[in-house]
Protein backbone atom coordinates (compact mmCIF):
# COMPACT_ATOMS: atom_id res chain seq x y z
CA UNK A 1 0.00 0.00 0.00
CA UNK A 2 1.23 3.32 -0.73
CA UNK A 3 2.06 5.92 1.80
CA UNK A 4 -1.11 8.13 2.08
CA UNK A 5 1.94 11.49 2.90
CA UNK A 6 3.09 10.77 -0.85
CA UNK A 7 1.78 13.93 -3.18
CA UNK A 8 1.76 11.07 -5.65
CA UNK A 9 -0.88 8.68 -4.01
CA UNK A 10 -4.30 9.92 -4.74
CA UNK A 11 -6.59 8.35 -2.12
CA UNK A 12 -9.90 9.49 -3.49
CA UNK A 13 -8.86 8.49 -6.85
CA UNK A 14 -8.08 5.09 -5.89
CA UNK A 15 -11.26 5.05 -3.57
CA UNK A 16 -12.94 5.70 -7.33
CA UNK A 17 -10.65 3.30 -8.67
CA UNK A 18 -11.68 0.57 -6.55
CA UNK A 19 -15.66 1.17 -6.51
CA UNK A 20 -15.29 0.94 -10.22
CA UNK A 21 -13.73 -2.84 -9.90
CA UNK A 22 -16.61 -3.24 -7.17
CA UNK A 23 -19.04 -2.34 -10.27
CA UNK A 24 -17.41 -4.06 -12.49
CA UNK A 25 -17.78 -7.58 -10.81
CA UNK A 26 -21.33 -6.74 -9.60
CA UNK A 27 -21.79 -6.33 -13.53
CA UNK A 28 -20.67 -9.81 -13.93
CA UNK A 29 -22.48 -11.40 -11.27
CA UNK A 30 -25.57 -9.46 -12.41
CA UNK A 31 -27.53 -12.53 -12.94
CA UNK A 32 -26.86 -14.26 -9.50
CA UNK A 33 -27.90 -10.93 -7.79
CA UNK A 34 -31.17 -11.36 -9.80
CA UNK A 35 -31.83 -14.99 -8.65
CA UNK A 36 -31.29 -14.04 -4.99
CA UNK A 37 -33.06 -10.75 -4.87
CA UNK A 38 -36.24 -12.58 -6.41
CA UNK A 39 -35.84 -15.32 -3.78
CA UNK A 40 -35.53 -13.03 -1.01
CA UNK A 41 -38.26 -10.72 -2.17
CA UNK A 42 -39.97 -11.18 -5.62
CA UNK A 43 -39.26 -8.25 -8.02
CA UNK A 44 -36.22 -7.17 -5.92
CA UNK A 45 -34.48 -7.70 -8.69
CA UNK A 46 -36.67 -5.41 -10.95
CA UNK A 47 -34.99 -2.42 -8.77
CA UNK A 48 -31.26 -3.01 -8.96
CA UNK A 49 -31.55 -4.65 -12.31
CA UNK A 50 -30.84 -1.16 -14.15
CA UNK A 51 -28.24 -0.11 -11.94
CA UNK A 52 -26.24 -3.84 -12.59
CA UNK A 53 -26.91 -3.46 -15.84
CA UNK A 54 -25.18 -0.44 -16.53
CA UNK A 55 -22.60 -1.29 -13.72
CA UNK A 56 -20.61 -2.13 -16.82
CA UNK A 57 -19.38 1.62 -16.99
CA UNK A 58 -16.84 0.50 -14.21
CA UNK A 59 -14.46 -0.58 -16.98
CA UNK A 60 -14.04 2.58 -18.48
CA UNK A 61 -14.17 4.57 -15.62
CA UNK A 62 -11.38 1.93 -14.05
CA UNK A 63 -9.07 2.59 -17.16
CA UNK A 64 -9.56 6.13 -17.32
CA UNK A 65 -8.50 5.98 -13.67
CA UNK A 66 -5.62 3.97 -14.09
CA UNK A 67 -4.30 5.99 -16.47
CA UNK A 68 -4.19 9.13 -14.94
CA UNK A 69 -2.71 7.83 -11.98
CA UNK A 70 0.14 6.15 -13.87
CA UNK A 71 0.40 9.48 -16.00
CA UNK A 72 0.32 11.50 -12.63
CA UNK A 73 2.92 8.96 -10.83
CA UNK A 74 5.60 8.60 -13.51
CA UNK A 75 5.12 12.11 -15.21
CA UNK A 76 5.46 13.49 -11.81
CA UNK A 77 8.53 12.15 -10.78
CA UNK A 78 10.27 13.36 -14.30
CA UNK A 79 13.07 10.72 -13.61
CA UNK A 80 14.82 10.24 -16.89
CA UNK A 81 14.12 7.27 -19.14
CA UNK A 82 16.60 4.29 -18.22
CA UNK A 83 16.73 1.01 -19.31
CA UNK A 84 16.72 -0.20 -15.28
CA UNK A 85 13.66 2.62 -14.81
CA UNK A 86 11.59 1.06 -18.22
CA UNK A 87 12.24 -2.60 -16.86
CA UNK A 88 11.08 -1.68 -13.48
CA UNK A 89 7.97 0.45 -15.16
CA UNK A 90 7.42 -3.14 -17.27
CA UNK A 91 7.39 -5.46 -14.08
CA UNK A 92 5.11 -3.20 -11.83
CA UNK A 93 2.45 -3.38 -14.76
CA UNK A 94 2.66 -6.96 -14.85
């Protein structure tokens, strides 16, 4: 976990960042929801079922995210370009 003193880490961005991969698998479990909202109460899942739907934003919103913090994080530190720096860049994406 970063430290929350470094200008670079953005904690409400990554707050964002991580309700977006929340939507994201809610998108994908979207069906399961359905089955046990209708079993706990029937057409509970009538009332979520637009919100799931569209849950699939998260993706986007998650990339967009990601982005900017990697632009933020690496433009910010405007290290020069090494070959130790790039293979270190490489690995932390992995």
């Amino acid at each position: 976990m970063p430290d929350p003193g470094d200008r670079r880490f953005l904690a409400a961005l990554e707050g964002l960042r991580g309700i977006a991969a929340l939507a994201i698998v809610a998108h994908h479990l979207r069906q399961q929801v359905a089955i046990l909202l209708d079993g706990v109460s029937p057409g509970g899942a009538d009332l979520v079922a637009p919100l799931l739907e569209n849950a699939r934003f998260g993706v986007d919103l998650f990339f967009i995210l990601s982005g900017f913090i990697l632009c933020h994080v690496y433009l910010g530190a405007r290290a020069p370009v090494t070959l130790p720096a790039w293979r270190r860049y490489l690995l932390f994406r992995i």
